[in-house]
Protein backbone atom coordinates (compact mmCIF):
# COMPACT_ATOMS: atom_id res chain seq x y z
CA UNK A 1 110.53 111.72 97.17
CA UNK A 2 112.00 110.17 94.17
CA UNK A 3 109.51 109.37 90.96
CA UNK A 4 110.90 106.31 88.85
CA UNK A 5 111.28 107.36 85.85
CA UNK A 6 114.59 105.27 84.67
CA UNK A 7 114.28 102.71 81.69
CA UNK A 8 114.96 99.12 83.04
CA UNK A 9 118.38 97.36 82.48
CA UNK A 10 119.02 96.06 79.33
CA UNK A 11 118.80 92.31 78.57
CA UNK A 12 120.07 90.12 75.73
CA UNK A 13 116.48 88.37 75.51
CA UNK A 14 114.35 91.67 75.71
CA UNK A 15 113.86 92.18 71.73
CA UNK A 16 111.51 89.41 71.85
CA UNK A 17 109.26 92.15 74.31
CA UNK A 18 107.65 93.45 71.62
CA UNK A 19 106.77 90.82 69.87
CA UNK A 20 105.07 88.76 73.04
CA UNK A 21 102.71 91.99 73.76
CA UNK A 22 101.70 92.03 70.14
CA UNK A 23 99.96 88.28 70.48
CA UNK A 24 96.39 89.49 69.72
CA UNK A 25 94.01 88.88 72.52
CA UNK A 26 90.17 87.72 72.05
CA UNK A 27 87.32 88.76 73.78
CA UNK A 28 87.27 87.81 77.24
CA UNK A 29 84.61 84.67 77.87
CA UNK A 30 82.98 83.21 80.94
CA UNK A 31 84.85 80.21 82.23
CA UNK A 32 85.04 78.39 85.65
CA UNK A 33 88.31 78.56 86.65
CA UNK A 34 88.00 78.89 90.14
CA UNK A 35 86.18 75.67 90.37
CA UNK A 36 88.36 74.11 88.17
CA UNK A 37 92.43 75.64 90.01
CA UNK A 38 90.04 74.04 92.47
CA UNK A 39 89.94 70.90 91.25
CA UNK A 40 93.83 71.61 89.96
CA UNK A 41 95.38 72.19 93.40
CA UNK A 42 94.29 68.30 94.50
CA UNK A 43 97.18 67.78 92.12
CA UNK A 44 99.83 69.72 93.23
CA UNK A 45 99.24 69.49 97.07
CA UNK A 46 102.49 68.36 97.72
CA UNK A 47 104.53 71.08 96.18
CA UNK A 48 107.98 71.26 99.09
CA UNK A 49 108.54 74.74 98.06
CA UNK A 50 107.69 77.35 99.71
CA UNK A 51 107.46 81.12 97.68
CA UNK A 52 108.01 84.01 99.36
CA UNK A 53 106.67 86.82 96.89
CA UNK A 54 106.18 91.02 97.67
CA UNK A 55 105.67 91.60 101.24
CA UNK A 56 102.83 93.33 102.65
CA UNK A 57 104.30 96.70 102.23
CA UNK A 58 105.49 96.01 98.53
CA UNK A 59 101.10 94.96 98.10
CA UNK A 60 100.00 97.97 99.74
CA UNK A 61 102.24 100.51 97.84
CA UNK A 62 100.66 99.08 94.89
CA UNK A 63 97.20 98.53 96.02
CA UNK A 64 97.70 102.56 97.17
CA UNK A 65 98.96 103.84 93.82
CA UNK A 66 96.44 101.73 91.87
CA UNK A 67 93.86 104.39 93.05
CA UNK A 68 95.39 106.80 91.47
CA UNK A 69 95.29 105.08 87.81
CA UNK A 70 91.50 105.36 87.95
CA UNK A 71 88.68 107.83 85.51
CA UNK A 72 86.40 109.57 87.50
CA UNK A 73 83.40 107.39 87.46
CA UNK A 74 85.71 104.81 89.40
CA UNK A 75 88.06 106.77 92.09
CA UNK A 76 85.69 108.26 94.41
CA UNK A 77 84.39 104.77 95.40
CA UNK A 78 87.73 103.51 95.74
CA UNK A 79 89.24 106.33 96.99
CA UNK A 80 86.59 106.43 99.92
CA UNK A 81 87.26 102.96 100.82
CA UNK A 82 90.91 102.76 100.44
CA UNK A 83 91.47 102.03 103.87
CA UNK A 84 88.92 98.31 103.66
CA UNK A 85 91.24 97.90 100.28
CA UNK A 86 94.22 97.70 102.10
CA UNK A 87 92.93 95.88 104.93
CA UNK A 88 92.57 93.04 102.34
CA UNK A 89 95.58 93.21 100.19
CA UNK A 90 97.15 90.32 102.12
CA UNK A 91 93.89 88.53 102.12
CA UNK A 92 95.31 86.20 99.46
CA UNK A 93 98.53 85.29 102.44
CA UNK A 94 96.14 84.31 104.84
CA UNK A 95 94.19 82.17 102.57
CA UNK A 96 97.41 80.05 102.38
CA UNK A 97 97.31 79.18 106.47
CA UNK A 98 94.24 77.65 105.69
CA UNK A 99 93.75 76.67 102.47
CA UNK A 100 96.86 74.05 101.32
CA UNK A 101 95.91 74.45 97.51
CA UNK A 102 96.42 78.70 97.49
CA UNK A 103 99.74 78.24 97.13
CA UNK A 104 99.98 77.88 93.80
CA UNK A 105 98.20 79.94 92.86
CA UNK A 106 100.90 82.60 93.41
CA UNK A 107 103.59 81.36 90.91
CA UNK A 108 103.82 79.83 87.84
CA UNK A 109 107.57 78.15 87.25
CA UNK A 110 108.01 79.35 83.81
CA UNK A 111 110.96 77.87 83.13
CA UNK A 112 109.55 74.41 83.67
CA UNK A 113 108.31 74.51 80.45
CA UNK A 114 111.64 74.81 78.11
CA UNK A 115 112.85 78.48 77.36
CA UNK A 116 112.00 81.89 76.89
CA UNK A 117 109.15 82.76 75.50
CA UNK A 118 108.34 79.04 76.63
CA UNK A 119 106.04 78.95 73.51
CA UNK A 120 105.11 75.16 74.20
CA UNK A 121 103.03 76.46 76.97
CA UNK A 122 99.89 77.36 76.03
CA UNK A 123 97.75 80.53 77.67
CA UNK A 124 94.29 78.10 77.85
CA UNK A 125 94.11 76.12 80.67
CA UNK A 126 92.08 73.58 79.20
CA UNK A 127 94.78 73.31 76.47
CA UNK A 128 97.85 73.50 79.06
CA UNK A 129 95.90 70.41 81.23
CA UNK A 130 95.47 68.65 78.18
CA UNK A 131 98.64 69.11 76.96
CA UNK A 132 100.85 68.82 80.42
CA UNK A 133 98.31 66.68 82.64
CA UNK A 134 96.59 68.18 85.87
CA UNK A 135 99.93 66.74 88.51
CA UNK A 136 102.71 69.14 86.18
CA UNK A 137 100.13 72.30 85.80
CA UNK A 138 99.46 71.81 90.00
CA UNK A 139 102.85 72.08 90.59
CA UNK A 140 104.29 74.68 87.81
CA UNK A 141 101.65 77.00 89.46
CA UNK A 142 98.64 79.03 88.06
CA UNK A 143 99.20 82.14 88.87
CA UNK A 144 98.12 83.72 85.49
CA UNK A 145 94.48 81.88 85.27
CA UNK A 146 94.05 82.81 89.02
CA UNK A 147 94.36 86.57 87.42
CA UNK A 148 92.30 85.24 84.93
CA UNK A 149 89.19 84.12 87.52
CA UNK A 150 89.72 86.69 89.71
CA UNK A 151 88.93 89.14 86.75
CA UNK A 152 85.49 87.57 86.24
CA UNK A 153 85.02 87.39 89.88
CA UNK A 154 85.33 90.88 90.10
CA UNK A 155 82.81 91.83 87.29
CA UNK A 156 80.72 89.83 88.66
CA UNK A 157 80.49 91.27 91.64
CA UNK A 158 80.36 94.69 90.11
CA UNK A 159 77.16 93.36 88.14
CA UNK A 160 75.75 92.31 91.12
CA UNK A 161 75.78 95.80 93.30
CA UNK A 162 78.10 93.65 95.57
CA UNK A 163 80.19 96.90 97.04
CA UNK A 164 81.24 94.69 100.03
CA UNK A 165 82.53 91.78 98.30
CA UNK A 166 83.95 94.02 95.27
CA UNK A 167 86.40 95.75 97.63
CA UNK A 168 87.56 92.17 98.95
CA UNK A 169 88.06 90.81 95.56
CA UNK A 170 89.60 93.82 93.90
CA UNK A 171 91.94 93.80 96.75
CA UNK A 172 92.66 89.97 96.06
CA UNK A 173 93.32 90.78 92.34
CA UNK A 174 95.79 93.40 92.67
CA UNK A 175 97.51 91.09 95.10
CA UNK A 176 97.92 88.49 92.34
CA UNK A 177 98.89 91.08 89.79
CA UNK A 178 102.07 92.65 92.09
CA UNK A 179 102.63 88.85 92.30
CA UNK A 180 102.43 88.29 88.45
CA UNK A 181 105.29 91.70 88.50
CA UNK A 182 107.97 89.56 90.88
CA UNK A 183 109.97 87.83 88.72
CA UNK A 184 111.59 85.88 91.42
CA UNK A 185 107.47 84.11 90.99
CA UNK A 186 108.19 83.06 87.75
CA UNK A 187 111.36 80.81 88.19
CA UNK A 188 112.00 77.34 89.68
CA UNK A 189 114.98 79.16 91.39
CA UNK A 190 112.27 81.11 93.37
CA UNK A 191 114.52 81.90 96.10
CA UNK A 192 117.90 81.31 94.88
CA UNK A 193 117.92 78.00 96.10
CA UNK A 194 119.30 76.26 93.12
CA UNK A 195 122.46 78.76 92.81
CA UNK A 196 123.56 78.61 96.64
CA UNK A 197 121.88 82.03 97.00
CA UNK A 198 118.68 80.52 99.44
CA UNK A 199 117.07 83.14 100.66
CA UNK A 200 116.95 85.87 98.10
CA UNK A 201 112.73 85.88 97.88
CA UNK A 202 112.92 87.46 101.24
CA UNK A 203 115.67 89.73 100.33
CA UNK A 204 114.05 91.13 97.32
CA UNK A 205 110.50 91.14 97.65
CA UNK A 206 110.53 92.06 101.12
CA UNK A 207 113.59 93.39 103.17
CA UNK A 208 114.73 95.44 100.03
CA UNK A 209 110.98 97.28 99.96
CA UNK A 210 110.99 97.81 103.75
CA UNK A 211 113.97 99.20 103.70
CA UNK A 212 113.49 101.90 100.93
CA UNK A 213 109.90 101.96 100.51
CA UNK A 214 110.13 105.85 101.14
CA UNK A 215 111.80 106.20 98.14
CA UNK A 216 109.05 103.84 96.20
CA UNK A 217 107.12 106.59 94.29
CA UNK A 218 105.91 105.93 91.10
CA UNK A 219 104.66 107.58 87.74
CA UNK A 220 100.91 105.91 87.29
CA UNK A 221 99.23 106.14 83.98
CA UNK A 222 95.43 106.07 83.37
CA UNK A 223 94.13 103.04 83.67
CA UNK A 224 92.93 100.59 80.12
CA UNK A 225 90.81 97.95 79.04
CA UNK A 226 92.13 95.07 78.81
CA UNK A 227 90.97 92.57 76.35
CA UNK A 228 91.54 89.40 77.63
CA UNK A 229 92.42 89.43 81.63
CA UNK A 230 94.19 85.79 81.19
CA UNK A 231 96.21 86.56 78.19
CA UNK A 232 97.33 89.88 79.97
CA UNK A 233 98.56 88.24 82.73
CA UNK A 234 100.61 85.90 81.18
CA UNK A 235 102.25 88.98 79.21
CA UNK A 236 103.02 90.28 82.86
CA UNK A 237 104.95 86.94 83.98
CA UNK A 238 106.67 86.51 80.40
CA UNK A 239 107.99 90.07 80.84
CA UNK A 240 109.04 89.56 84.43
CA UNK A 241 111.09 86.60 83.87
CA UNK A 242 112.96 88.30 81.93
CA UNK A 243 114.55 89.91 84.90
CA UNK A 244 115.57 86.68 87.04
CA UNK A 245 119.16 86.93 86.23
CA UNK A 246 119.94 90.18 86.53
CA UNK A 247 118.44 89.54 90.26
CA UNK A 248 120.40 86.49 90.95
CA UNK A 249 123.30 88.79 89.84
CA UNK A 250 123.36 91.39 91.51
CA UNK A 251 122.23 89.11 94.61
CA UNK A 252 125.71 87.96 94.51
CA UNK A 253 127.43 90.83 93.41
CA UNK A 254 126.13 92.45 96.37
CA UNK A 255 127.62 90.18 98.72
CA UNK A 256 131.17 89.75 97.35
CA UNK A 257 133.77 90.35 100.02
CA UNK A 258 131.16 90.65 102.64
CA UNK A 259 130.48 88.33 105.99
CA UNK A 260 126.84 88.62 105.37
CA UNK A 261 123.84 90.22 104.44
CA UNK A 262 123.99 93.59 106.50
CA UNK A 263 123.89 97.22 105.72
CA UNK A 264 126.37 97.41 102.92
CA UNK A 265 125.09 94.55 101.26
CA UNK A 266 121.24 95.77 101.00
CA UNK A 267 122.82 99.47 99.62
CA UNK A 268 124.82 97.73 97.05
CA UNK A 269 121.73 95.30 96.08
CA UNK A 270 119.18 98.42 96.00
CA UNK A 271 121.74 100.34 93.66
CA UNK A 272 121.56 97.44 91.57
CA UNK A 273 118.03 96.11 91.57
CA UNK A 274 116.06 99.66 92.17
CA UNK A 275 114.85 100.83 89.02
CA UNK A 276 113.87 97.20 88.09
CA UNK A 277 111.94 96.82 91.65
CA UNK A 278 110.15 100.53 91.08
CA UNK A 279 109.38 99.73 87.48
CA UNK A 280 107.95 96.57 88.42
CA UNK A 281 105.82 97.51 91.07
CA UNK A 282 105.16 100.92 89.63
CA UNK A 283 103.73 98.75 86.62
CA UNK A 284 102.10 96.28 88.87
CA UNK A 285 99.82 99.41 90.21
CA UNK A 286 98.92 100.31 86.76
CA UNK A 287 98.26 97.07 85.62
CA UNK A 288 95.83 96.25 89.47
CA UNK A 289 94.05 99.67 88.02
CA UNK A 290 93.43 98.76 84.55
CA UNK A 291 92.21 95.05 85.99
CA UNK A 292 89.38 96.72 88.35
CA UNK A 293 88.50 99.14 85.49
CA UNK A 294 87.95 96.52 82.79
CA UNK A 295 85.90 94.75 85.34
CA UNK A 296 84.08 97.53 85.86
CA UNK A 297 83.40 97.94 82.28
CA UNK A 298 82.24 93.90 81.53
CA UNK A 299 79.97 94.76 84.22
CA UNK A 300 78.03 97.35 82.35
CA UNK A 301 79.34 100.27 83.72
CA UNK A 302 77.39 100.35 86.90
CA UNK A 303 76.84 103.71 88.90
CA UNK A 304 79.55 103.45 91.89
CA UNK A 305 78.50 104.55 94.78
CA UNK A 306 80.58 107.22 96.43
CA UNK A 307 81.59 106.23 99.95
C-alpha cells in the first residue's frame, strides 16, 4: 500500500499560500447559521447546476482515516462506533433528494467573486449578504459557513451528552470538509462544463477514487484546535482552488488521441492528478479530525464514553 508522501504540483499562484493561512482567526462565537443558510437557500432555489463532489468511497476513506488523527480521550468513542460514522457519511447526499436548498451548501463558486484570493469576498456571512445580497450568496454556494454551523452543531451536541446525534453530525461535518478539499467545488466550471470537458466532476471525484482507492493511503497527523471553524474552512476552499487548472489540464491531456474515456485515459489522468487527489483527501481527513476535536474541546471536554 502506497503512503502519499509527494509535495503537490507547483503553481504560479501558490506563493500567496502562505500568506492566506496567516489571516489571524478570532475566537469562535455562537451564531445561527443554520437558521439563517436556511433562510439563504429560499434565494438560490433555482440554481440549474448540478455538483457532483467526492463519491461515497472518496467520504468514507476520509471519514476512516479521520479516526486515526484523534488523542486518546477522543478515539476509543469513535473508534467503537466507526461503523454508525460511516453509515452517515453520505447523510449530507441524501439530504439533497429531499431537501431542494442542501445543495448549496456543498460549493461555494469562488471565482464568482473576481480572482484569486477573491479578497472582495468577505469570510462573515452577515458581511458577504450585506455586501452581495441574499439571491448572489444562494447561488455562489455556502459551503464554508455550512462548515462553520456544523462546527457549533457538533459542540453542541457534545455539551449536551448527545452520543447519538454527535456521531450523525460529526459524520455530516467531515462530509462537508472532504467537500471543502475538491477543488472542482470551488469553481463555476464545476464539471468542466464551460471548457467542453462536461463531465469531469464524475471523473475526478468519483471514477478516479473507485478505481485506485487501494492505493489511497495516507500520512494523518494529530489532530488541532482550530480557532475559528468558519475562517478555517474558507482557508480549505482558497487552497483548493488553487488546483482547478491543473485538473482541467490534465483532464484533457489525458484524453488526447483517444476515442474516449476508457482504460488508458483514467491511467494517464491518475498519473497526473494522484498526488494532488491523495494530498487533498489525505488533508481533508486531518482537517474532519481536528473539526470533531475542537468541538470536543468548546464543549468542555466532556468524558466520552467508550463504546
Amino acid at each position: 500500500m502506497l503512503v502519499a508522501k509527494s509535495s503537490a504540483p507547483s503553481r504560479m499562484n501558490i506563493s500567496l499560500l502562505p500568506k492566506i493561512r496567516m489571516v489571524q482567526r478570532s475566537r469562535p462565537k455562537a451564531f445561527p447559521f443554520l437558521l439563517q443558510l436556511s433562510a439563504l437557500a429560499v434565494a438560490g432555489l433555482f440554481i440549474s447546476a448540478p455538483v457532483q463532489a467526492w463519491g461515497p468511497d472518496a467520504h468514507s476513506l476520509v471519514t476512516g482515516w479521520a479516526v486515526q488523527t484523534l488523542p486518546a480521550q477522543l478515539q476509543p468513542f469513535f473508534q467503537a462506533n466507526r461503523a454508525t460514522l460511516l453509515a452517515h457519511v453520505d447523510d449530507p447526499d441524501q439530504w439533497m433528494k429531499k431537501d431542494p436548498y442542501e445543495r448549496m451548501r456543498h460549493y461555494i463558486f469562488l471565482d464568482g467573486y473576481g480572482r484569486f484570493p477573491y479578497l472582495k469576498l468577505p469570510h462573515s456571512y452577515q458581511k458577504a449578504v450585506a455586501r452581495y445580497g441574499r439571491g448572489k450568496i444562494g447561488r455562489t454556494g455556502t459551503l464554508p459557513w455550512q462548515i462553520g454551523a456544523f462546527s457549533l452543531r457538533l459542540t453542541n451536541d457534545l455539551r449536551s451528552h448527545n452520543w447519538n446525534q454527535a456521531l450523525a453530525d460529526a459524520a455530516a461535518l467531515g462530509y462537508y470538509v472532504a467537500d471543502a478539499h475538491d477543488p472542482l467545488n470551488t469553481t463555476e466550471n464545476y464539471d468542466g462544463q464551460l471548457t467542453g470537458q462536461t463531465g469531469l466532476a464524475q471523473r475526478f471525484g468519483v471514477t478516479l477514487i473507485n478505481h485506485y482507492k487501494n492505493f489511497m493511503a495516507f500520512s494523518t497527523t494529530p489532530a488541532t484546535n482550530i480557532q475559528d471553524p468558519t475562517e478555517h474552512a474558507f482557508q480549505i476552499v482558497l487552497e483548493a482552488n488553487t488546483w482547478v487548472d491543473h485538473i482541467l489540464l490534465a483532464d484533457s491531456s489525458a484524453l488526447d488521441d483517444l476515442p474516449d474515456y476508457n482504460e488508458d485515459y483514467y491511467d494517464r489522468f491518475y498519473t497526473a492528478v494522484s498526488s494532488l487527489a491523495r494530498r487533498e483527501l489525505g488533508q481533508a481527513a486531518d482537517d474532519t479530525g481536528s473539526y470533531w476535536y475542537t468541538a470536543w474541546r468548546n464543549a468542555g471536554e466532556p468524558a466520552l464514553p467508550t463504546h
